[in-house]
Protein backbone atom coordinates (compact mmCIF):
# COMPACT_ATOMS: atom_id res chain seq x y z
CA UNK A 1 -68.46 25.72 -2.61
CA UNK A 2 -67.51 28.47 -0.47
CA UNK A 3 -65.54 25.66 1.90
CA UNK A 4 -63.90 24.89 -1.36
CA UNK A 5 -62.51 28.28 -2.34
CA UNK A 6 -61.39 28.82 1.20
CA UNK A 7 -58.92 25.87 1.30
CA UNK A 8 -57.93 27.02 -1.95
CA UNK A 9 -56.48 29.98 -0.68
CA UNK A 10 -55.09 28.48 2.29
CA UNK A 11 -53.37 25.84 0.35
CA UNK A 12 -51.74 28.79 -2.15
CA UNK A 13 -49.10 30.02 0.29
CA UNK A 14 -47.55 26.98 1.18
CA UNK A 15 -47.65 25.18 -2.15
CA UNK A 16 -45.68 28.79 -3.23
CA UNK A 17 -43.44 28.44 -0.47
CA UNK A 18 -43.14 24.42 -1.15
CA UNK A 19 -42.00 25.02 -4.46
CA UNK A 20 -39.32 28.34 -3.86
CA UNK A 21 -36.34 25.49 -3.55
CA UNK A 22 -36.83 24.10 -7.25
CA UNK A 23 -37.16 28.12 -8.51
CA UNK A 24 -34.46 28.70 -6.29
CA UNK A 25 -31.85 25.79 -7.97
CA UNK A 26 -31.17 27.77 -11.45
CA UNK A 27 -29.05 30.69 -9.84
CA UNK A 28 -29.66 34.06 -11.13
CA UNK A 29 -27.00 36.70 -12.83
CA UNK A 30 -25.95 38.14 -9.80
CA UNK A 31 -25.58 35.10 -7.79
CA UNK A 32 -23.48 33.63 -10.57
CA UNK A 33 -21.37 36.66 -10.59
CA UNK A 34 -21.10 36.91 -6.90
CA UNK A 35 -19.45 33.22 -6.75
CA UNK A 36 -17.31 33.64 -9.75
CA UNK A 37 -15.80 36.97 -8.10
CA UNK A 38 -15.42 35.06 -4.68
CA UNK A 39 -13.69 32.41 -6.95
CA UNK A 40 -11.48 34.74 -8.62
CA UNK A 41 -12.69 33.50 -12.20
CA UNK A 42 -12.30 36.05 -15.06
CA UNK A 43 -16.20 36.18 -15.95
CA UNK A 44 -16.35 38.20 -12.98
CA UNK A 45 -17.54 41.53 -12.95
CA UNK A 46 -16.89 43.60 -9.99
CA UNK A 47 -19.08 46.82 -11.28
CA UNK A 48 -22.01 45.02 -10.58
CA UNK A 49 -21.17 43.94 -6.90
CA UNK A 50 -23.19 45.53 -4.34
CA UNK A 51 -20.97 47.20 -1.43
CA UNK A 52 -21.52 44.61 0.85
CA UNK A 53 -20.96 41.75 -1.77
CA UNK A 54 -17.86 43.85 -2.73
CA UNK A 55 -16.48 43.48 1.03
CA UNK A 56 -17.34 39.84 1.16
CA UNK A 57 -15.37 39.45 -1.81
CA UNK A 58 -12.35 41.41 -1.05
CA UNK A 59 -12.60 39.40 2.51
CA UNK A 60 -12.59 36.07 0.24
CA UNK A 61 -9.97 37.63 -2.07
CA UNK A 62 -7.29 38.16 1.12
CA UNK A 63 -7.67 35.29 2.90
CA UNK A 64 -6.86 33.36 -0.21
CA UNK A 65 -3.74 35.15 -0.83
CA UNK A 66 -2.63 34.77 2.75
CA UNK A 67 -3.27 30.67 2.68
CA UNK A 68 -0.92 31.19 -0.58
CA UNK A 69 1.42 32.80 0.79
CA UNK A 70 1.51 30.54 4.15
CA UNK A 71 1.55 27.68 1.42
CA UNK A 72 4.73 29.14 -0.88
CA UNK A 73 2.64 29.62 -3.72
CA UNK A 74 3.75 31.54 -6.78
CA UNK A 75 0.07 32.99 -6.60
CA UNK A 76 1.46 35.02 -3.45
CA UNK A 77 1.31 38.64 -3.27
CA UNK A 78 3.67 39.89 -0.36
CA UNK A 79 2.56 43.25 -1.16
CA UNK A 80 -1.26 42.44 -0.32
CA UNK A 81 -0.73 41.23 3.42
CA UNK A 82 -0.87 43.02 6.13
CA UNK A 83 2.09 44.28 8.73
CA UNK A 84 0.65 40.88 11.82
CA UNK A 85 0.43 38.69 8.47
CA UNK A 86 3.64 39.57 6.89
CA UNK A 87 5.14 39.20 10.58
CA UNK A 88 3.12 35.69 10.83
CA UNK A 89 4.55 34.51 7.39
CA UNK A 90 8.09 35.52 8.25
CA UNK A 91 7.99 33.17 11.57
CA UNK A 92 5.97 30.33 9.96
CA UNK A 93 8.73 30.52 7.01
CA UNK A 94 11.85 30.16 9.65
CA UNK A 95 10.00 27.40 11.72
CA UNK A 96 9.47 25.64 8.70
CA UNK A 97 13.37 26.10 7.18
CA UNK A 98 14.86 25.34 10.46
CA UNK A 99 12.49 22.08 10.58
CA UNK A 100 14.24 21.32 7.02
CA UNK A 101 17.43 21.58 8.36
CA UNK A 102 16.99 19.50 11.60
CA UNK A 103 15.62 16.73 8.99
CA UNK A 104 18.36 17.16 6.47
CA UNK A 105 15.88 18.41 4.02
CA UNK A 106 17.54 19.70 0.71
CA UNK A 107 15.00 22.60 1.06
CA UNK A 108 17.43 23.79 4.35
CA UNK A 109 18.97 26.75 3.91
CA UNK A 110 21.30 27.63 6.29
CA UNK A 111 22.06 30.94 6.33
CA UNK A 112 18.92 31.90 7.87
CA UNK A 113 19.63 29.72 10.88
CA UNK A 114 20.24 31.43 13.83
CA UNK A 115 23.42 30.08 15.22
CA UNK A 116 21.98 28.12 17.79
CA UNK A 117 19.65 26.65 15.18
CA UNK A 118 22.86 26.22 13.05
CA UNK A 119 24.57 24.45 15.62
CA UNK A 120 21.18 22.26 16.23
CA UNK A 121 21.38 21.39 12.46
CA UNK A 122 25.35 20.47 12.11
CA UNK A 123 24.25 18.31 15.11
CA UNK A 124 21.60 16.46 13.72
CA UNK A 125 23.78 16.29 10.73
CA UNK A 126 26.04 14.35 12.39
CA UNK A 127 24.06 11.86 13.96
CA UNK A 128 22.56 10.89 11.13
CA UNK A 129 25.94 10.25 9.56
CA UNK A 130 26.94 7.91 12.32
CA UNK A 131 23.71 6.33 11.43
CA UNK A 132 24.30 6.32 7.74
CA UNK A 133 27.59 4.44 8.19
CA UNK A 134 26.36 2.09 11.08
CA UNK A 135 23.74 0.48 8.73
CA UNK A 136 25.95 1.04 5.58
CA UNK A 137 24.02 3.60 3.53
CA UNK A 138 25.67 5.54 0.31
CA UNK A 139 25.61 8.81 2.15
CA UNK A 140 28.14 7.53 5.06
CA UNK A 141 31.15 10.02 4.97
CA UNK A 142 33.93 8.38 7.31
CA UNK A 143 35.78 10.90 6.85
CA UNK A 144 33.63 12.89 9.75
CA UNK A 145 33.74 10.40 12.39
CA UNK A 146 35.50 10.81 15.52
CA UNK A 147 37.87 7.74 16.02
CA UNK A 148 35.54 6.34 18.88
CA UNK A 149 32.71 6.77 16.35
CA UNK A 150 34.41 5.04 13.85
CA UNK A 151 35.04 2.06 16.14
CA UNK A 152 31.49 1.61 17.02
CA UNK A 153 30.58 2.14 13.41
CA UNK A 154 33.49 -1.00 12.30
CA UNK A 155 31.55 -3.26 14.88
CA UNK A 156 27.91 -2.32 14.17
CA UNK A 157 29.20 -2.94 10.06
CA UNK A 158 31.04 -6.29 11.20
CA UNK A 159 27.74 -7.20 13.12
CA UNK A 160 25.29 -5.88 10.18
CA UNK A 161 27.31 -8.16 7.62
CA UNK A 162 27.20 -11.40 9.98
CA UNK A 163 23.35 -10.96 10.37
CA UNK A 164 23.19 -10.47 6.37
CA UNK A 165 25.66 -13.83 5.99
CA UNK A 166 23.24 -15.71 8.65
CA UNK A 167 19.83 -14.95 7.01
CA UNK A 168 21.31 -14.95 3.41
CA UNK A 169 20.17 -11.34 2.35
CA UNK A 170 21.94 -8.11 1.91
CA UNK A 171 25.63 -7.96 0.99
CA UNK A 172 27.55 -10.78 2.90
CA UNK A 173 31.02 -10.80 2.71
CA UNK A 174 32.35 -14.05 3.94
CA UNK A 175 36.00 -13.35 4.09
CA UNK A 176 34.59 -10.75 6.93
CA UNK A 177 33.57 -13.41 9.04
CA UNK A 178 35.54 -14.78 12.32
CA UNK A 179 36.25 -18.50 12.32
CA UNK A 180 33.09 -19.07 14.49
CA UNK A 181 30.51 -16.96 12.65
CA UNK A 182 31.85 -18.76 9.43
CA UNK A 183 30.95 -22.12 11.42
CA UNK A 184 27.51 -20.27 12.43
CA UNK A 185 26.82 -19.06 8.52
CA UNK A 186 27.37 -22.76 7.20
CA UNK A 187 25.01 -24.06 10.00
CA UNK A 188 22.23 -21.40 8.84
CA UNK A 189 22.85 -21.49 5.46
CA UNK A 190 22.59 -25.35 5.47
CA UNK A 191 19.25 -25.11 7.44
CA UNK A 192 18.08 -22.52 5.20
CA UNK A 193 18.53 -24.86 2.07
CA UNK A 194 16.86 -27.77 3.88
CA UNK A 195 13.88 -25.67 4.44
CA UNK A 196 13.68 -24.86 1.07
CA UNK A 197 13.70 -28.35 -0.58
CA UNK A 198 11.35 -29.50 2.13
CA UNK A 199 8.80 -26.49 1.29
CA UNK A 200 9.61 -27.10 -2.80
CA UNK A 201 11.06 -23.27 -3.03
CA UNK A 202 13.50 -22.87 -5.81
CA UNK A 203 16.48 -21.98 -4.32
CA UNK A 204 17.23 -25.47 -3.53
CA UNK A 205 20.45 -27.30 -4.12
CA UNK A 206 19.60 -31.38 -3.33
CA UNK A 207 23.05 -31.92 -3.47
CA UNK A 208 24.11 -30.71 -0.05
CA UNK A 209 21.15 -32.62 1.46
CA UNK A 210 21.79 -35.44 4.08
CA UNK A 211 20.25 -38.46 3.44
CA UNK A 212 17.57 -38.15 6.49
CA UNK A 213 17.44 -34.88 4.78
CA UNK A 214 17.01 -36.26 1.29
CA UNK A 215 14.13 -38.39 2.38
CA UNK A 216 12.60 -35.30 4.12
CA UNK A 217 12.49 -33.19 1.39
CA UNK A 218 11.13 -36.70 -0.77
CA UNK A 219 8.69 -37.74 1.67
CA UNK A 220 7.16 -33.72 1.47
CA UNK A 221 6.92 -33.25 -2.43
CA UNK A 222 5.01 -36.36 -2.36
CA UNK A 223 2.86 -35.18 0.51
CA UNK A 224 2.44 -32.29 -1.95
CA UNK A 225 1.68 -33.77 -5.12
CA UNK A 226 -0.87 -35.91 -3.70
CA UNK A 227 -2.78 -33.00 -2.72
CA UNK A 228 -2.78 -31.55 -5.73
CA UNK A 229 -4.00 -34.87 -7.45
CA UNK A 230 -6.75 -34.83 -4.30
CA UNK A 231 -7.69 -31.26 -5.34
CA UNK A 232 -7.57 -31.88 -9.17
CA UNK A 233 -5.21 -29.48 -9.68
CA UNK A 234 -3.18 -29.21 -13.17
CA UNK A 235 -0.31 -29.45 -11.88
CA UNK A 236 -0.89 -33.18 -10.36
CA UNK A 237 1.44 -35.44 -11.66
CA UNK A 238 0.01 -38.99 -11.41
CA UNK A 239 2.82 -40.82 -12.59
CA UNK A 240 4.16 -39.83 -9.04
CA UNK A 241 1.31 -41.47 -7.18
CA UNK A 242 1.36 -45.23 -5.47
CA UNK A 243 -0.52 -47.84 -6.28
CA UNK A 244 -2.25 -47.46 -3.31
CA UNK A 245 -2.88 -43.76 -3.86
CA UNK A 246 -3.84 -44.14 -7.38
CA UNK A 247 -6.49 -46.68 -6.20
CA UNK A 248 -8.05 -44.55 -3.61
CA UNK A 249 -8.32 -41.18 -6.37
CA UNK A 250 -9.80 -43.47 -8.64
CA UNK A 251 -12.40 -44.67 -6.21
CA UNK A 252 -13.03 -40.98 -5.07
CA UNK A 253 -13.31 -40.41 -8.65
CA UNK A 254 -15.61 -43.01 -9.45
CA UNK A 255 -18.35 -41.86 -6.17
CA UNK A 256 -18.17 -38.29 -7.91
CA UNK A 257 -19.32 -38.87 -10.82
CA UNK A 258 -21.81 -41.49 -9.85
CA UNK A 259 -23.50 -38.53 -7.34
CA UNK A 260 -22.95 -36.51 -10.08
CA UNK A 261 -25.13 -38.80 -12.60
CA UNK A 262 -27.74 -39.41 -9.85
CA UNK A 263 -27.99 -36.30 -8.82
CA UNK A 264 -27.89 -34.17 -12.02
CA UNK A 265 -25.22 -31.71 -10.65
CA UNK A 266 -21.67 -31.53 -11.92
CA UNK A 267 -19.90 -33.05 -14.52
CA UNK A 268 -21.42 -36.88 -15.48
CA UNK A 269 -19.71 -39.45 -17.77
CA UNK A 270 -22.37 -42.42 -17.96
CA UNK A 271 -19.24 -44.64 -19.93
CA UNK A 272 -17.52 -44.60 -16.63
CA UNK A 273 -21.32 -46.03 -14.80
CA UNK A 274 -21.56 -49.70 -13.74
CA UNK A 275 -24.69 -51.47 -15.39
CA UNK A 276 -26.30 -51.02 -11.74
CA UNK A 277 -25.33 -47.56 -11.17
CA UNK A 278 -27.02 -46.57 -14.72
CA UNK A 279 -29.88 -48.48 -13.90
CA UNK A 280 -30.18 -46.59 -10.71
CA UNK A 281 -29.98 -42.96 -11.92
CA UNK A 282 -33.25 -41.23 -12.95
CA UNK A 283 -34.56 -41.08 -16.57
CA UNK A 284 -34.83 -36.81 -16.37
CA UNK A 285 -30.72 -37.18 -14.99
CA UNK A 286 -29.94 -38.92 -17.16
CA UNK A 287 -27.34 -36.98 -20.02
CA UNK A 288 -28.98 -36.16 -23.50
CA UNK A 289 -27.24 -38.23 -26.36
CA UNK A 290 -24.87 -36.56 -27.97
C-alpha cells in the first residue's frame, strides 16, 4: 500500500508536466493580445502590454514599416524611419530606377539619373532599337539609326523574311526574295507540302504532288488506316482495306473472341463460335441467355 501511494506521487509531476502542451494550446488574453499588437490588428490593446512586450512590439511595428517602405508600399511611413534607413531607402530606390531605365522599364524615370546613368540608359536605349528593327518588332523607330545601322538592319530584315518564306511562318513577302531564294522557297515549300500529305496533316494540297509523290503520300494513309482498323479505332475505315487485309482482321477478330468465350474475359459473341469452338468453351463461360 505504502509502495502504492509512493509511485503515486512520483507519477503526479510528470503526468502534470505531460499534459502542460494540451493546457497550453487555447492561448490566454494576453497572449492573444500580444500577437494581435505584433500583427497590427485593431483588437489590439496596447494599455495592457507589459514594457517589455511593448518594446517587442514597437521592434515588430518598425521593421514592418521599413520592409514597406523598401517594398513601395502605400503602408509606408517616411516619417517613422530612421536617418541610416531613410539613407538605405534613398540608395535602394535609385539602384532600383536606374535598373528600370537600363531595361527600358516604363517605371524609369529619368530625371533622377545621374548623367552618367543617363547616358548608360540612352545607350541601352539604343541598342535595343537596333534590335527591335533587326527582328522587325512594332517598337523599331528607323528614324534613329545611323546609316551603317540601318544597312545591317535592311540585311538582317531581308535575311529574317527569307528564313520566314523557307519555313512557311511569319510574314513572308515573296516579291522580297532574290531570284535564287525564290528558287530555294519553291524547293522548301514543295518539300514542306509533301511532308504533310505523307504525315495526313491538313495543310495539304495533292495537287502539286509528283506522281512518286502521289503514291507516297497513298501508300502512307493506307499504312495508317490499317492501323487504326488493327487498333479498333473509330476512325478505321474498312472499305479502304484489301482483301488480303480484311481477311487477316477478320481472322484476328475471330481468335479474340474465341479466347474471349473460353476464357470468360472480354467481350464474347457465341453467334460468331464454330460448332467446335462452342463445344470447347466451359459451361460456367459460357454467356447467360439473354
Amino acid at each position: 500500500m505504502n509502495m502504492r501511494v509512493s509511485l503515486e506521487k512520483l507519477w503526479a509531476p510528470v503526468l502534470c508536466f505531460g499534459l502542460f502542451p494540451l493546457f497550453a494550446v487555447a492561448q490566454s488574453p494576453a497572449v492573444k493580445n500580444l500577437d494581435a499588437c505584433k500583427a497590427g490588428r485593431e483588437t489590439c490593446d496596447r494599455s495592457k502590454l507589459s514594457p517589455a512586450e511593448a518594446a517587442d512590439v514597437a521592434r515588430v511595428v518598425h521593421t514592418r514599416n521599413v520592409i514597406n517602405c523598401r517594398s513601395g508600399f502605400d503602408s509606408c511611413d517616411r516619417s517613422k524611419l530612421s536617418e541610416p534607413e531613410t539613407i538605405a531607402l534613398a540608395v535602394a530606390a535609385h539602384k532600383s530606377n536606374a535598373a528600370a531605365c537600363q531595361d527600358g522599364m516604363r517605371s524609369c524615370d529619368k530625371t533622377k539619373l545621374t548623367p552618367a546613368e543617363a547616358q548608360d540608359s540612352s545607350a541601352a536605349d539604343h541598342h535595343r532599337n537596333v534590335a527591335d528593327c533587326k527582328d522587325g518588332v512594332g517598337s523599331c523607330d528607323h528614324s534613329k539609326l545611323t546609316p551603317p545601322e540601318a544597312a545591317d538592319v535592311n540585311a538582317a530584315r531581308h535575311q529574317l523574311n527569307a528564313s520566314d518564306c523557307k519555313n512557311g511562318s511569319g510574314l513572308c513577302d515573296h516579291s522580297q526574295l532574290t531570284p535564287s531564294e525564290t528558287k530555294e522557297v519553291a524547293t522548301a515549300e514543295h518539300e514542306r507540302n509533301a511532308r504533310n500529305c505523307r504525315n495526313g496533316w491538313d495543310d495539304c494540297d495533292r495537287s502539286k504532288l509528283t506522281a512518286p509523290e502521289a503514291d507516297q503520300s497513298a501508300t502512307a494513309e493506307h499504312e495508317r488506316n490499317l492501323a487504326l482498323c488493327r487498333g479498333s479505332q473509330e476512325t478505321c475505315d474498312y472499305s479502304k482495306l484489301t482483301p488480303s487485309e480484311s481477311k487477316a482482321l477478320a481472322e484476328t477478330e475471330h481468335k479474340r473472341n474465341y479466347t474471349a468465350c473460353l476464357n470468360g474475359y472480354g467481350y464474347c459473341d457465341p453467334a460468331r463460335l464454330t460448332a467446335s469452338e462452342a463445344k470447347a468453351i466451359p459451361a460456367e463461360h459460357k454467356p447467360l441467355p439473354r
